[in-house]
C-alpha atoms as a PDB file:
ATOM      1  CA  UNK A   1      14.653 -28.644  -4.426  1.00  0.00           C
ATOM      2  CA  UNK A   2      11.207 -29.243  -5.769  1.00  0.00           C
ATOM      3  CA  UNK A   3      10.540 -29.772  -9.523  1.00  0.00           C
ATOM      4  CA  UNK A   4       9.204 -26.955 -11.676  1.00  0.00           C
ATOM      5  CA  UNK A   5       5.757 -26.713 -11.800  1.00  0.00           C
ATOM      6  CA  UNK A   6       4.758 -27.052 -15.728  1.00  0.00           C
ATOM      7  CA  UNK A   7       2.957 -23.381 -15.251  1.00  0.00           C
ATOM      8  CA  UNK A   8       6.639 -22.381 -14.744  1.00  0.00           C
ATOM      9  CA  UNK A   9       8.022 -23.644 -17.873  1.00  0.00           C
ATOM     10  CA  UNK A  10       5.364 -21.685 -20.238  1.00  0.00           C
ATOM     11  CA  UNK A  11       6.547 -18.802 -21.564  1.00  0.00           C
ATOM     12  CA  UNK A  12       5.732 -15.803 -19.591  1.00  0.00           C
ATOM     13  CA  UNK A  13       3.723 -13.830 -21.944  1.00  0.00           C
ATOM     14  CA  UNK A  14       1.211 -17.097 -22.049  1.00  0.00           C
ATOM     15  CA  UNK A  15       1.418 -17.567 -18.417  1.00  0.00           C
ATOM     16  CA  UNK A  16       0.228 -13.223 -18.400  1.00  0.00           C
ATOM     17  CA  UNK A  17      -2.210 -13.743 -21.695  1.00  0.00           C
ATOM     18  CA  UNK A  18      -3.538 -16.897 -19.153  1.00  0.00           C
ATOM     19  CA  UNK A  19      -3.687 -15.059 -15.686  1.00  0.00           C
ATOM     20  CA  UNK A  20      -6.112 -12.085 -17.982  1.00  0.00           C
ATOM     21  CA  UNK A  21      -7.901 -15.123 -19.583  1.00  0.00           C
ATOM     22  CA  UNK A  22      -9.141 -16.289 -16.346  1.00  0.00           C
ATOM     23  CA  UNK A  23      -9.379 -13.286 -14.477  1.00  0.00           C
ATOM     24  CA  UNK A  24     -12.178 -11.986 -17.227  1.00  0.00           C
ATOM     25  CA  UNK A  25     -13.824 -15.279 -16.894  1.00  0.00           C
ATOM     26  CA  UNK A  26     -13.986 -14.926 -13.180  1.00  0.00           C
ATOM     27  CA  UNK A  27     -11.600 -17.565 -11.846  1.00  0.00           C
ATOM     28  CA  UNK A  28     -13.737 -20.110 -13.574  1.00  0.00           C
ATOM     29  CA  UNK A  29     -14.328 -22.246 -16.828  1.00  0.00           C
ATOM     30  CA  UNK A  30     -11.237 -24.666 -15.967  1.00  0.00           C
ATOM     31  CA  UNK A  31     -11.889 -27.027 -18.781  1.00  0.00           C
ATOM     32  CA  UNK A  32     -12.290 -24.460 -21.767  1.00  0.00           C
ATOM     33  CA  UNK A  33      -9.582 -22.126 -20.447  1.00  0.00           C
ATOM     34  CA  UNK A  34      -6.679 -25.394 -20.266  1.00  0.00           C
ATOM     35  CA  UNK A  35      -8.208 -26.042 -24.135  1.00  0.00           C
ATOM     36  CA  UNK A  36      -7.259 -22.800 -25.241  1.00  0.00           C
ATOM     37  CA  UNK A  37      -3.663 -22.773 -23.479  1.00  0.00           C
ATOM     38  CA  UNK A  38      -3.095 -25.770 -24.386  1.00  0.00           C
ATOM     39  CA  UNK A  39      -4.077 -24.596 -28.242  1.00  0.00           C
ATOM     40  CA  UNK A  40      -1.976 -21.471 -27.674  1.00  0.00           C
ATOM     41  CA  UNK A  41       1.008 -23.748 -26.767  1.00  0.00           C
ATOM     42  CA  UNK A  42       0.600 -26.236 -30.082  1.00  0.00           C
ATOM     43  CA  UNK A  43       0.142 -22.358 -32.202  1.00  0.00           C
ATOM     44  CA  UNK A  44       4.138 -21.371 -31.163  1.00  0.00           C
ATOM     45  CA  UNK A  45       5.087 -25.052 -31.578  1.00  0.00           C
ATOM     46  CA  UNK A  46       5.899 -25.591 -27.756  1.00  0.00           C
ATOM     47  CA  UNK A  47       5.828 -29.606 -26.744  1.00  0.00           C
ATOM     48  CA  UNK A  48       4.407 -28.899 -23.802  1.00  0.00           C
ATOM     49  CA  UNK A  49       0.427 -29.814 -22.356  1.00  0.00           C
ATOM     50  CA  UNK A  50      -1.012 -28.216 -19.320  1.00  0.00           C
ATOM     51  CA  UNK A  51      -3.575 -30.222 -17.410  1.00  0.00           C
ATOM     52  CA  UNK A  52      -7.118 -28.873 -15.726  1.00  0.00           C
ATOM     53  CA  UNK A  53      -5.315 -29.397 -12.698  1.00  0.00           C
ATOM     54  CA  UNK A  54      -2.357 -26.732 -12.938  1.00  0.00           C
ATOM     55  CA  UNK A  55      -4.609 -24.006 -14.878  1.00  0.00           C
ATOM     56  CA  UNK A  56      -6.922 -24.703 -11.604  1.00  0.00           C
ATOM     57  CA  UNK A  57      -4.303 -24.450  -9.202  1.00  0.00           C
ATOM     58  CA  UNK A  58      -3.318 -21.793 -11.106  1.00  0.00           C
ATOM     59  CA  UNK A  59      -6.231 -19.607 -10.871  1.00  0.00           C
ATOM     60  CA  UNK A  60      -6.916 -20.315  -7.135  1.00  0.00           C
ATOM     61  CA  UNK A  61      -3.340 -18.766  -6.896  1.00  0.00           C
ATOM     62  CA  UNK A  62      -4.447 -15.704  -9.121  1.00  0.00           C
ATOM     63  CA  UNK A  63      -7.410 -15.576  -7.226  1.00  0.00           C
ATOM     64  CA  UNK A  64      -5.619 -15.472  -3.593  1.00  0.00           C
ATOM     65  CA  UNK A  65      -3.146 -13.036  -4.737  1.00  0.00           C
ATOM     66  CA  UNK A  66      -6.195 -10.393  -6.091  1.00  0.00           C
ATOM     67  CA  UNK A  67      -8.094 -11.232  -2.424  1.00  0.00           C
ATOM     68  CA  UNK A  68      -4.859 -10.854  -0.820  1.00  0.00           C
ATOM     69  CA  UNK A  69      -4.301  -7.349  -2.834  1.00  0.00           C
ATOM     70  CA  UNK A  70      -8.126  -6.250  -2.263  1.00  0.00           C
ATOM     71  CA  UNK A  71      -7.491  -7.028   1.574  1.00  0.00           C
ATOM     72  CA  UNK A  72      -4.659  -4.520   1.495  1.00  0.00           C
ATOM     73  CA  UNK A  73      -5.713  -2.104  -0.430  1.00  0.00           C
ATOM     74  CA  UNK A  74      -9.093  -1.525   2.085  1.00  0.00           C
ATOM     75  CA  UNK A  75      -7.064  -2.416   5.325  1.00  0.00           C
ATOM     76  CA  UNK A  76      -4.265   0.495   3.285  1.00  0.00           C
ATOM     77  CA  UNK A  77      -8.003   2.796   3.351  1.00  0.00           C
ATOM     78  CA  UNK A  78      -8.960   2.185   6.946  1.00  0.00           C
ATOM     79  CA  UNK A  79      -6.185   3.193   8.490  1.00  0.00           C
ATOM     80  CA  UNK A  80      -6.289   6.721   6.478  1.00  0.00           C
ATOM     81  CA  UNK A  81      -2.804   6.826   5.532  1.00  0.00           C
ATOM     82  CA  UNK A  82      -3.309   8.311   2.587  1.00  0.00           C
ATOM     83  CA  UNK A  83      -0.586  10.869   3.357  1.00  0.00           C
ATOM     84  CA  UNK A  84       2.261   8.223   3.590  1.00  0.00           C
ATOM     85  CA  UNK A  85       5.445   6.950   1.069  1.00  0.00           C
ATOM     86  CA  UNK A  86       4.780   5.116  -1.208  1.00  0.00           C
ATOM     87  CA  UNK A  87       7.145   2.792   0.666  1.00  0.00           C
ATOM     88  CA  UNK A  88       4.737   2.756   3.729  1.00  0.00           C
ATOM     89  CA  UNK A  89       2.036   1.637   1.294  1.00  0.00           C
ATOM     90  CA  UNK A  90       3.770  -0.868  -0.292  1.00  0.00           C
ATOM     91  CA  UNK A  91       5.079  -2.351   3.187  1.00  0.00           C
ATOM     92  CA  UNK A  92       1.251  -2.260   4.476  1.00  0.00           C
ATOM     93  CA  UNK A  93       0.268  -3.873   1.230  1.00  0.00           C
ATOM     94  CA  UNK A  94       3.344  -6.826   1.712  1.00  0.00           C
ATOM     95  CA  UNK A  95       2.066  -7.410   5.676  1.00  0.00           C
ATOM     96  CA  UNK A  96      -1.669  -7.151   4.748  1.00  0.00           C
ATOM     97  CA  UNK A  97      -0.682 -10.090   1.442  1.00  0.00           C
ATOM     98  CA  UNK A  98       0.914 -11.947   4.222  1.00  0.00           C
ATOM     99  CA  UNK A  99      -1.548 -12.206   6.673  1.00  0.00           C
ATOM    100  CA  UNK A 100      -4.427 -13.125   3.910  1.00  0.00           C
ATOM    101  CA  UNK A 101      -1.924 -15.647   2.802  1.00  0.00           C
ATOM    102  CA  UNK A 102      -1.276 -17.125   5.745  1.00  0.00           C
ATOM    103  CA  UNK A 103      -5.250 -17.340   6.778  1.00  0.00           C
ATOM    104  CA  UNK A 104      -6.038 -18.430   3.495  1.00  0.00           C
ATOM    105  CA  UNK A 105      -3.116 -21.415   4.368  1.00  0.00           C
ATOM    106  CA  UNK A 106      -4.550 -22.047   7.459  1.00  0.00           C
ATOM    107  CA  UNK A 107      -8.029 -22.430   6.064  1.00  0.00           C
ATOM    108  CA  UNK A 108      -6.878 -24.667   3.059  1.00  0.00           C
ATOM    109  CA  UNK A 109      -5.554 -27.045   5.887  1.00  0.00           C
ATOM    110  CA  UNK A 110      -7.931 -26.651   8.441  1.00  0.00           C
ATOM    111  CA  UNK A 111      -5.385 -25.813  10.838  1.00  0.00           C
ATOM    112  CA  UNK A 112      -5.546 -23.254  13.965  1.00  0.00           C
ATOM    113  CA  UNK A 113      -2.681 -20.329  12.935  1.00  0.00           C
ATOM    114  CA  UNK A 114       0.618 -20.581  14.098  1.00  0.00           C
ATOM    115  CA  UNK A 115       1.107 -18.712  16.948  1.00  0.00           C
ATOM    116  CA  UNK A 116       4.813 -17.235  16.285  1.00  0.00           C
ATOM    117  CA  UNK A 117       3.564 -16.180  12.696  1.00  0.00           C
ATOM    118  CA  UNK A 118       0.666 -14.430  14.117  1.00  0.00           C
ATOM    119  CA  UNK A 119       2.644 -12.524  16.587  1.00  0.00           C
ATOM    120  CA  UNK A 120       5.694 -11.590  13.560  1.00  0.00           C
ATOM    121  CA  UNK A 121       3.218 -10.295  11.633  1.00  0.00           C
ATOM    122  CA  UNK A 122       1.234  -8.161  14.383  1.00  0.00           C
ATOM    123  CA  UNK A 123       5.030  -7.101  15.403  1.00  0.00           C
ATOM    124  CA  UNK A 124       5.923  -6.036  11.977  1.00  0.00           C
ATOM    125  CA  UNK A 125       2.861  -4.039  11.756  1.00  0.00           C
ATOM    126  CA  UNK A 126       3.044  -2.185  15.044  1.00  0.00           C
ATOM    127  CA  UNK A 127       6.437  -1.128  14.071  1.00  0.00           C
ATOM    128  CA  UNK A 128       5.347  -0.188  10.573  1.00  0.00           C
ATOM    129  CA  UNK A 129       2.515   2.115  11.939  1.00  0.00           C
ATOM    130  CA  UNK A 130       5.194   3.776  14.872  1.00  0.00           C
ATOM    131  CA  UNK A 131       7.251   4.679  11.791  1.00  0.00           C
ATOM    132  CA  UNK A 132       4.430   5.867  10.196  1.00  0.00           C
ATOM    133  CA  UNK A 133       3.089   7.987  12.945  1.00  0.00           C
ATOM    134  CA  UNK A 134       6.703   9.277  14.372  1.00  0.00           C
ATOM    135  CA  UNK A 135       7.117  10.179   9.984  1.00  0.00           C
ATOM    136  CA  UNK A 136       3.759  12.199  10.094  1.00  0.00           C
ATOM    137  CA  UNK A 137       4.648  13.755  13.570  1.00  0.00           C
ATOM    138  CA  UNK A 138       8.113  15.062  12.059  1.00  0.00           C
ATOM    139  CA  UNK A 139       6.098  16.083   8.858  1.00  0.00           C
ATOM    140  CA  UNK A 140       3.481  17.962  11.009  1.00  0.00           C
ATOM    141  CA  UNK A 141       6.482  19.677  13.321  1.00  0.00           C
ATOM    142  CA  UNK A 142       8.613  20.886  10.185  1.00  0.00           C
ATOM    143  CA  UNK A 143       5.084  22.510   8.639  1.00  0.00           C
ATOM    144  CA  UNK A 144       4.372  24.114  12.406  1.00  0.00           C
ATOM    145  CA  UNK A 145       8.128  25.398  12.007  1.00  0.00           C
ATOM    146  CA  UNK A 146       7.737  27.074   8.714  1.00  0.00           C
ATOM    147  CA  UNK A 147       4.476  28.228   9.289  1.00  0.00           C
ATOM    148  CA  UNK A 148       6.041  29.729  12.154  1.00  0.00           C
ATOM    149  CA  UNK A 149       8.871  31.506  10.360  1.00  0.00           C
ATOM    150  CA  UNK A 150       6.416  32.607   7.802  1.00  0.00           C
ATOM    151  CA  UNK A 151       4.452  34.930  10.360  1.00  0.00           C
ATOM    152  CA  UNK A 152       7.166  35.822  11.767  1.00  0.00           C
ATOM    153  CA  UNK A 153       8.928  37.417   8.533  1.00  0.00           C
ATOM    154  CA  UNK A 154       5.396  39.005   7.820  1.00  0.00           C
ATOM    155  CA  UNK A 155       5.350  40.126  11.303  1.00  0.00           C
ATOM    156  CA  UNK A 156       9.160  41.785  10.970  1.00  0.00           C
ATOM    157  CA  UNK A 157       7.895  43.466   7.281  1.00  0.00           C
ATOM    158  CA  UNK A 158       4.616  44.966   9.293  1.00  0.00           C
ATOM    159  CA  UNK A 159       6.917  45.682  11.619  1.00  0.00           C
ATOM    160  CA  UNK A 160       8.378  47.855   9.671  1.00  0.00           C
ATOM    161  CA  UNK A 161       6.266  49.222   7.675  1.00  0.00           C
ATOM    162  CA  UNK A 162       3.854  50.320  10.790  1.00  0.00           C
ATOM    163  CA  UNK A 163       6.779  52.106  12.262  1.00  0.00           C
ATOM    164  CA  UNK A 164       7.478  54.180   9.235  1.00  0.00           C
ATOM    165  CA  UNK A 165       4.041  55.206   9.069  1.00  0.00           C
ATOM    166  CA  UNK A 166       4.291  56.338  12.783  1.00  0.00           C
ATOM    167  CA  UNK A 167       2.422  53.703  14.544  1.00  0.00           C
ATOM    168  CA  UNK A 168       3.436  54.006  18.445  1.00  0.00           C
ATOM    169  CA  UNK A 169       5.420  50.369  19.852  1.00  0.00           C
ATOM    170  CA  UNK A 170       2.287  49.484  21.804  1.00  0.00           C
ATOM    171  CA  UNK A 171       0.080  49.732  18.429  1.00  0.00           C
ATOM    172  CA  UNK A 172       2.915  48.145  16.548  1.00  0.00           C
ATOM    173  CA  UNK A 173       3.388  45.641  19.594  1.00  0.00           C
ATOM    174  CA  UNK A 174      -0.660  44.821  19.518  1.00  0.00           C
ATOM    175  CA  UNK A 175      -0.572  43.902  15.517  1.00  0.00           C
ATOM    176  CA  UNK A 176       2.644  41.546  16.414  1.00  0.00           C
ATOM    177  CA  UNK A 177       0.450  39.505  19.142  1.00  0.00           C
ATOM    178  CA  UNK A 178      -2.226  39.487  16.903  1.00  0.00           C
ATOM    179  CA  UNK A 179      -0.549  38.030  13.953  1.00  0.00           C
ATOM    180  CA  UNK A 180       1.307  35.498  16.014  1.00  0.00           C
ATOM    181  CA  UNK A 181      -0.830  34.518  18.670  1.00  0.00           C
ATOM    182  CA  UNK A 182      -4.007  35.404  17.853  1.00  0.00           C
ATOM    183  CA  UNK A 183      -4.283  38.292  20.178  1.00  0.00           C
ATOM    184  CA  UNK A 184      -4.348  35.173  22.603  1.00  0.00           C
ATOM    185  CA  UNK A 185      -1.564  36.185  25.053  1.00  0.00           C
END
């Protein structure tokens, strides 16, 4: 098992008061940001010093993770499923942080991408959008039913009510069709 990284053994509400720190300075200003941990860190008595290095490393991380979330969130908008679980989203979201993860790997090593990666992830998402689309086909299906039922309980109360006011069946049949079907029979 590795070691910890020292970014690990800060306590978390200076590694969150950090991650804000740098994000409002735009991933940048290394030096100056590691002073004022490090400051932070002397202020609640804690023995420990970070370097340059692991605030940088740091906010490359912070960085790729906000990429990797602004990647999903417009792939999440292109393919208009706005109408989906949360669940769905958050899946997309996990596949989309993936893939940006694993290109930004690749790039950092200059490296073609692995094949069998490649293909999990374009599996996973192909199964993700079936669900998806078999989900919204159900969804669509159950409105058609009730939509269904609706007109025909109006249908049975005009029904009814036509009769009583001595409407002949053909008349009475004519106003079903039409609120049904559309007269399109």
């Amino acid at each position: 098992m590795p070691p910890s990284k020292k970014m690990d053994l800060i306590p978390a509400e200076l590694r969150q008061r950090l991650a804000q720190l740098l994000q409002d300075r735009g991933f940048g200003d290394i030096m100056e940001i590691t002073e004022e941990l490090n400051s932070w860190l002397d202020e609640r008595g804690e023995e420990i010093r970070i370097g340059k290095t692991a605030v940088g490393e740091f906010s490359k991380l912070l960085k790729s993770q906000r990429d990797a979330f602004a990647m999903a969130e417009t792939l999440l908008s292109d393919l208009d499923i706005e109408g989906e679980s949360n669940m769905h989203k958050v899946l997309m979201q996990m596949i989309a942080t993936a893939a940006f993860q694993m290109m930004q790997g690749m790039s950092d090593k200059d490296q073609d991408f692995d094949p069998k990666g490649l293909a999990s992830l374009s599996r996973m998402l192909k199964d993700l959008m079936q669900s998806a689309g078999m989900r919204e086909k159900l969804r669509e299906d159950e409105r058609n039913r009730v939509a269904q039922k609706a007109r025909e309980d109006a249908v049975d109360d005009i029904e009814k009510a036509a009769t009583q006011l001595g409407m002949t069946k053909e008349t009475v049949q004519g106003i079903r069709e039409q609120v049904l079907f559309g007269g399109k029979r």
